[in-house]
Each structure stands twice: as C-alpha cells, then as structure tokens.
Protein backbone atom coordinates (compact mmCIF):
# COMPACT_ATOMS: atom_id res chain seq x y z
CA UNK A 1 5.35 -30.59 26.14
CA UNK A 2 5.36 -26.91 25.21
CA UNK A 3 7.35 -24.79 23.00
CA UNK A 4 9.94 -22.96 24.55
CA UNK A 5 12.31 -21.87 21.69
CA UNK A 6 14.22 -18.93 20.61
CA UNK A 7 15.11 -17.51 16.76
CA UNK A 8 18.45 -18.36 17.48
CA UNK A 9 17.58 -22.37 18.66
CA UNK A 10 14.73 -22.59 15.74
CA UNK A 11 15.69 -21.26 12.17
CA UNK A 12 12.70 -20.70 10.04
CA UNK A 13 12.99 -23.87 7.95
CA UNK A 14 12.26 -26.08 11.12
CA UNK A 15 8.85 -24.53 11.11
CA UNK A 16 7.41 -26.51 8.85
CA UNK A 17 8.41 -29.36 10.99
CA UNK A 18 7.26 -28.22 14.55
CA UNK A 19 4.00 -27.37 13.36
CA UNK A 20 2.61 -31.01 14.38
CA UNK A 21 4.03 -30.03 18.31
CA UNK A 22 2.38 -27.27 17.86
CA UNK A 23 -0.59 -26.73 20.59
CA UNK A 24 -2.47 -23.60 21.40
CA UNK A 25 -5.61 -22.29 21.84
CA UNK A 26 -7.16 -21.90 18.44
CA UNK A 27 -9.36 -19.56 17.24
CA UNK A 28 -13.12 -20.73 17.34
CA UNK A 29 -14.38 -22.09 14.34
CA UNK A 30 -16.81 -19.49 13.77
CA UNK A 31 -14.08 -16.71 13.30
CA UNK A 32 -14.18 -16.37 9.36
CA UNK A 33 -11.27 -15.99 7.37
CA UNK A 34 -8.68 -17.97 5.38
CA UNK A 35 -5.90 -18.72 7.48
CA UNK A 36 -5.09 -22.52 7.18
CA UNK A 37 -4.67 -24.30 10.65
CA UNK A 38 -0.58 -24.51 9.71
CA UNK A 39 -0.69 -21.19 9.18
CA UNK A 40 -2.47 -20.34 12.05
CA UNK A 41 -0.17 -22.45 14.06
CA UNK A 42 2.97 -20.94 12.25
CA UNK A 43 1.82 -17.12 13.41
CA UNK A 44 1.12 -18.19 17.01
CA UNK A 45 5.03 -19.46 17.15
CA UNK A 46 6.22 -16.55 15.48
CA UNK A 47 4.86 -14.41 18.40
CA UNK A 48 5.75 -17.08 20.60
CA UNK A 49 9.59 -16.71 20.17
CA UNK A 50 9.04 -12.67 19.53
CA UNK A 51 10.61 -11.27 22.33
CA UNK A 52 10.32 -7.10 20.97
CA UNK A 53 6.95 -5.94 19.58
CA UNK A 54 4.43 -7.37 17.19
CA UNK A 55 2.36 -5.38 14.10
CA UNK A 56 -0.41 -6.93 11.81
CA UNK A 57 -1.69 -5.50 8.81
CA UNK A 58 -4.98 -6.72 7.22
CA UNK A 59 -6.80 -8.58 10.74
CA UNK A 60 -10.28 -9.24 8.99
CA UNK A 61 -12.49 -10.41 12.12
CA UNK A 62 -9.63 -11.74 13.92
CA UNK A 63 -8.52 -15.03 12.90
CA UNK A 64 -4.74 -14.00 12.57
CA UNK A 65 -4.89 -11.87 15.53
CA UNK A 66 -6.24 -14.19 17.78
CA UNK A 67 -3.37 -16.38 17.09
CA UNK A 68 -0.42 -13.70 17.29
CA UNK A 69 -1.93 -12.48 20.45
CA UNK A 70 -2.13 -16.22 22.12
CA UNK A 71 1.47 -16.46 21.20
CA UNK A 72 2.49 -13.16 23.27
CA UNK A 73 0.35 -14.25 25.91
CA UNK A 74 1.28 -17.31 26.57
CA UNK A 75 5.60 -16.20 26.07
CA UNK A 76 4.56 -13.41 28.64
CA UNK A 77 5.50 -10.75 26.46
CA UNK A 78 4.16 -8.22 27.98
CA UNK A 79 3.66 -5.98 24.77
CA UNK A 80 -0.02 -6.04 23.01
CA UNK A 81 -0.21 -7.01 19.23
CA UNK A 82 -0.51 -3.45 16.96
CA UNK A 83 -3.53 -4.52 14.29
CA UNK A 84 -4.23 -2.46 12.06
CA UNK A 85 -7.61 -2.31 10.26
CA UNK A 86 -9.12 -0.59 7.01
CA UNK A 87 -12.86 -0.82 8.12
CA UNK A 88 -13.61 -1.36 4.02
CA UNK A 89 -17.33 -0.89 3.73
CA UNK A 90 -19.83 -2.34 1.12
CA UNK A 91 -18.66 1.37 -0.88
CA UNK A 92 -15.46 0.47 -1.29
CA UNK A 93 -16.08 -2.86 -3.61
CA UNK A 94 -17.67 -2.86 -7.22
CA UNK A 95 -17.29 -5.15 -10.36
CA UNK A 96 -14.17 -4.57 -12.21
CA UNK A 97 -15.83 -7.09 -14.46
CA UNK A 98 -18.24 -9.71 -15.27
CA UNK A 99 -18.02 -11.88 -12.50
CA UNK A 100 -15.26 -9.81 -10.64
CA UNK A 101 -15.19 -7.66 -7.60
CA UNK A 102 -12.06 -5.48 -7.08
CA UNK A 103 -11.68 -3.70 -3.71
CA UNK A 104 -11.19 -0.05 -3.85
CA UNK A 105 -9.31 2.14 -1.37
CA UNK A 106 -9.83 4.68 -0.68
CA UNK A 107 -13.79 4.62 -1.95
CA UNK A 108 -12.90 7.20 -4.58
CA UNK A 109 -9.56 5.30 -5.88
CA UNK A 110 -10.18 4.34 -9.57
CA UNK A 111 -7.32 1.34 -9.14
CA UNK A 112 -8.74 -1.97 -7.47
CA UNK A 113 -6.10 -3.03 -4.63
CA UNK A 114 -7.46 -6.82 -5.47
CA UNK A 115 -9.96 -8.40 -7.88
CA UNK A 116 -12.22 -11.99 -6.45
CA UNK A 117 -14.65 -13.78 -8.28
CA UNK A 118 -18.52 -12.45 -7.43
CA UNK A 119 -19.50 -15.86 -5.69
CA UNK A 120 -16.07 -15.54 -3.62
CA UNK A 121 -17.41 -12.08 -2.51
CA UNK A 122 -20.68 -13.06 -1.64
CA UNK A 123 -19.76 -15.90 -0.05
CA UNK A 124 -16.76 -14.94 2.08
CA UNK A 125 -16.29 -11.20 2.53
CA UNK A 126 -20.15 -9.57 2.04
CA UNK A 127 -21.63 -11.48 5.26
CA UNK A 128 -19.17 -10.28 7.23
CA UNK A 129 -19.02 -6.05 5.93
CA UNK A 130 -22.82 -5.85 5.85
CA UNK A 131 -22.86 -7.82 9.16
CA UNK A 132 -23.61 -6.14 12.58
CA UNK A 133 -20.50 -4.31 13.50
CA UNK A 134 -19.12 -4.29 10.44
CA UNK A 135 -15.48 -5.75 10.41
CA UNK A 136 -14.27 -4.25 13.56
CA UNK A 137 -17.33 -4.85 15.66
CA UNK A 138 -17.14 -8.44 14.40
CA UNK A 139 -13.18 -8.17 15.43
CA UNK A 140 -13.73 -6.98 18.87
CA UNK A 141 -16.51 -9.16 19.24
CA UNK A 142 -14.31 -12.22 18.80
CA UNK A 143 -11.24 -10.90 20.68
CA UNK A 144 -13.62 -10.10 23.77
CA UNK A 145 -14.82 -13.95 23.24
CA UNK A 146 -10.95 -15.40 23.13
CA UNK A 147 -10.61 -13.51 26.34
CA UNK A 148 -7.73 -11.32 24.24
CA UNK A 149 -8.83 -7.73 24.08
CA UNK A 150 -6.80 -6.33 26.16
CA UNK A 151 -3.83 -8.08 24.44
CA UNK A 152 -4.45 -6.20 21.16
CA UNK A 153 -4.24 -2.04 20.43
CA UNK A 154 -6.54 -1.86 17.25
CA UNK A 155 -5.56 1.39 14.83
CA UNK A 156 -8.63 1.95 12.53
CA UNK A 157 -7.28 3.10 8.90
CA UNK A 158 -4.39 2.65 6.81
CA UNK A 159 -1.32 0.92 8.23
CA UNK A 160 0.57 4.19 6.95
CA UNK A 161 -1.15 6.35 9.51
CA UNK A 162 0.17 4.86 12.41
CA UNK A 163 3.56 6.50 13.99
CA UNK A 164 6.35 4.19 12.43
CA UNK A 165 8.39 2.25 14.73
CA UNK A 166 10.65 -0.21 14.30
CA UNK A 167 8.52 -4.06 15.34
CA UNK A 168 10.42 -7.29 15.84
CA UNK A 169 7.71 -9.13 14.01
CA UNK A 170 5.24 -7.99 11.46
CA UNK A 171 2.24 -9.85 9.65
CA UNK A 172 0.93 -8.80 6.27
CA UNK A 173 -2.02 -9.64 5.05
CA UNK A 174 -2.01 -7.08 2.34
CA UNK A 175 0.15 -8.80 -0.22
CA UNK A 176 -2.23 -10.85 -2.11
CA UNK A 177 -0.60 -9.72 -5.84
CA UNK A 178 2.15 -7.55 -7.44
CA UNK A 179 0.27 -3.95 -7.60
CA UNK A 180 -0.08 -4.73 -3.52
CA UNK A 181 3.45 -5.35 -2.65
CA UNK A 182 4.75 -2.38 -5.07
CA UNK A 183 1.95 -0.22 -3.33
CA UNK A 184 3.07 -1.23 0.30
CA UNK A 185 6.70 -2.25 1.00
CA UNK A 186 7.64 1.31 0.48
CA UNK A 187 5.95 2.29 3.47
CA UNK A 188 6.20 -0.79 5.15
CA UNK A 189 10.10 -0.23 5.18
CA UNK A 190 9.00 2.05 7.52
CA UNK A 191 7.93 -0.52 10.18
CA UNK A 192 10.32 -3.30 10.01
CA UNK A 193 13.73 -3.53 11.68
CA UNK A 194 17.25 -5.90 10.39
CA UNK A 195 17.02 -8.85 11.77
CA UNK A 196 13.12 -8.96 12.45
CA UNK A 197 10.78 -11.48 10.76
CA UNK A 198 8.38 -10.32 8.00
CA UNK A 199 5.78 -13.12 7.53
CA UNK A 200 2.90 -12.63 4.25
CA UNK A 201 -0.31 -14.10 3.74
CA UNK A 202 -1.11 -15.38 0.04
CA UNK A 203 1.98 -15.44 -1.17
CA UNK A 204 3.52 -17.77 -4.01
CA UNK A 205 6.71 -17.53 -5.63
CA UNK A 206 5.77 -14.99 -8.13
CA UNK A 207 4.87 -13.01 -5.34
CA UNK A 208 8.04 -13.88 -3.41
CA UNK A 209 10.23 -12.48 -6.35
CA UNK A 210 8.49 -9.02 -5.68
CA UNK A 211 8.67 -9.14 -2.24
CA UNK A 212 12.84 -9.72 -2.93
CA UNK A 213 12.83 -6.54 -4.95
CA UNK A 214 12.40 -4.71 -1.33
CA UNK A 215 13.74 -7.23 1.19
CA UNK A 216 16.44 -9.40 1.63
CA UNK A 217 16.26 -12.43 3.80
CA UNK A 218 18.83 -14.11 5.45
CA UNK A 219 16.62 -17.05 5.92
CA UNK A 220 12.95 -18.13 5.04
CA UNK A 221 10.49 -20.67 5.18
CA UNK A 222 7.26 -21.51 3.51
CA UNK A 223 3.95 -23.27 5.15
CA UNK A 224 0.95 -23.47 3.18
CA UNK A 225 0.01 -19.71 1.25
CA UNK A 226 2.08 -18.28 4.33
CA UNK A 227 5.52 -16.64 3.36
CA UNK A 228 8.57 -15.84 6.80
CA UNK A 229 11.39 -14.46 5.87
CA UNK A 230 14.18 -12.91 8.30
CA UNK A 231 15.49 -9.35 7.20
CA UNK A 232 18.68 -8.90 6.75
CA UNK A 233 18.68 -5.92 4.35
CA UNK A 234 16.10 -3.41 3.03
CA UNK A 235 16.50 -2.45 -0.42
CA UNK A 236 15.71 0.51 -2.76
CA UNK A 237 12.71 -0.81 -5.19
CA UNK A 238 14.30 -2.75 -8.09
C-alpha cells in the first residue's frame, strides 16, 4: 500500500528501511544523471512527507527533480518544486590537468568548483551541454515528458540570485567536495529554516564533517552517496 507518513511518525534513520515499500513513478531511463534508484526513491519521500515548500540546487536534466516533484504531487502539496539551474556551457569547463576537467563558474573564475577525469566528462556531462537545448532544454524536455512542468518553477543562474526564503526541504547537489560546501552553506543559510531537512548529493563522511561546521542536525540518515540531515541549529563557519 502507499506511503502515508509524517516527519514526526518516520525519523530519518527508518529511511533506509522503507526504501524497498517505496513505489513511485520513476524517472525514465533515458534521463541522465547519477542519482542511484535509493536515492531517487529517498528524495521522492522526502517531498512526500514535506508539507511547506521544496528548493533544489544543481537539477542537471531532471533526474532529481522529477522525483521531488512526483513526491509533491502525489502528497497534494500544492506548492511547485523551486530548481535552480546554472546553464554551465561547454566555456565554463577546461583541463585543470592531464586527464582532468574542472568546472569553472563563472566562465572567467580562475578556481575550478569541481575537477572529473576527461573520459568521465566526455562520457557523462559533454553529450548532454553540447546537446540540443543545452541543459535546460534537455530539463524541460523531460519534465514536459513526466507530465511535471507545471509542478516545477525553474530559476536560471546561481542559487544565490533567487529571493531567499525560508523552504521546509532543500536538495543540494552542489556539495560534491570541501571548496563546494565552504563556497555555499554561507549563502545557503539563507534558504533553510530549524527544523527543515537539508538532504546532499555526493556526500561521504569527510564531506559530512564540513557540512557540521555550518549545520547541526538533530537527526540524520545516510542512503547510498545521499546525505538527510534535520536542522536543528545553523552555525557560524568553524
């Protein structure tokens, strides 16, 4: 039977347990990115139980999104996901070294925001900037085709732009190393409220002991690269 479960009924750590029970609409297997199918599952019951307002950072073509967006659907939450989307461009990537592509943002930024191995690049994330569309065109392109566009409000641009308000659930997927999560929890601060859930993609422990130098969580959980953690204080960079 389906889900119907509050924060209060379901701590985090019985996440990774429910996941199995877990049954949605999934994103279509030709929607790139690297969101495991736990992870994918553990998003889509985040929004499920969000009962306030939803932000993502870092939606790629939509994998992510397509799952939040199901889950506030199919709660009837009546709010639309916030996404918010750089729109990086074949510009803003060049080798950092031999073998390594670092992503650069702003184009003119002389500090990479992430490094990847060339094949990595080529592989995953080249396709899909030199593609028709570009990211976003790709990313509307598969909401319109999960039947979810008017579910989501896209902002184009840097998460930082948008007018700050205080969402009950927020994805990352712009903490994939240290210089990251020192360059955005500042600002992300900014977005997040006590007692909301902060959930980050590609996260391991070292990047968990960052994260801990902004937040702290009165609970957490862990499934697969993806970190949740429930705010219960926001802290002054350590």
């Amino acid at each position: 039977r389906s889900l119907r479960c509050t924060p209060r009924l379901r701590p985090l750590a019985t996440i990774p347990a429910l996941l199995p029970r877990i049954r949605f609409q999934r994103p279509a297997a030709t929607v790139r990115g690297w969101l495991t199918p736990n992870e994918g599952a553990a998003l889509y019951f985040l929004a499920r139980i969000t009962r306030g307002i939803a932000m993502e950072i870092g939606p790629w073509v939509g994998r992510s999104t397509i799952c939040l967006a199901r889950g506030l659907s199919d709660s009837g939450n009546p709010n639309r996901l916030f996404s918010c989307e750089l729109d990086a461009t074949i510009d803003n990537f060049r080798e950092t070294a031999p073998g390594m592509i670092g992503f650069f943002y702003p184009v003119e930024n002389q500090v990479s925001m992430g490094d990847c191995p060339l094949a990595e690049f080529n592989l995953g994330i080249k396709p899909v900037i030199t593609g028709p569309g570009g990211i976003v065109g790709q990313l509307k392109e598969n909401l319109q085709t999960a039947g979810l566009s008017d579910r989501v409000e896209l902002h184009l641009g840097d998460f930082r732009q948008a007018p700050p308000r205080p969402f009950d659930l927020v994805f990352c997927d712009a903490m994939h190393n240290e210089s990251e999560i020192v360059r955005n929890c500042p600002d992300l601060k900014r977005f997040v409220k006590i007692g909301g859930i902060l959930a980050c993609h590609d996260t391991d422990a070292g990047n968990r002991s960052v994260l801990k130098r902004y937040f702290v969580f009165s609970e957490e959980t862990q499934v697969d690269a993806l970190f949740v953690g429930r705010i219960a204080q926001l802290l002054e960079a350590i």
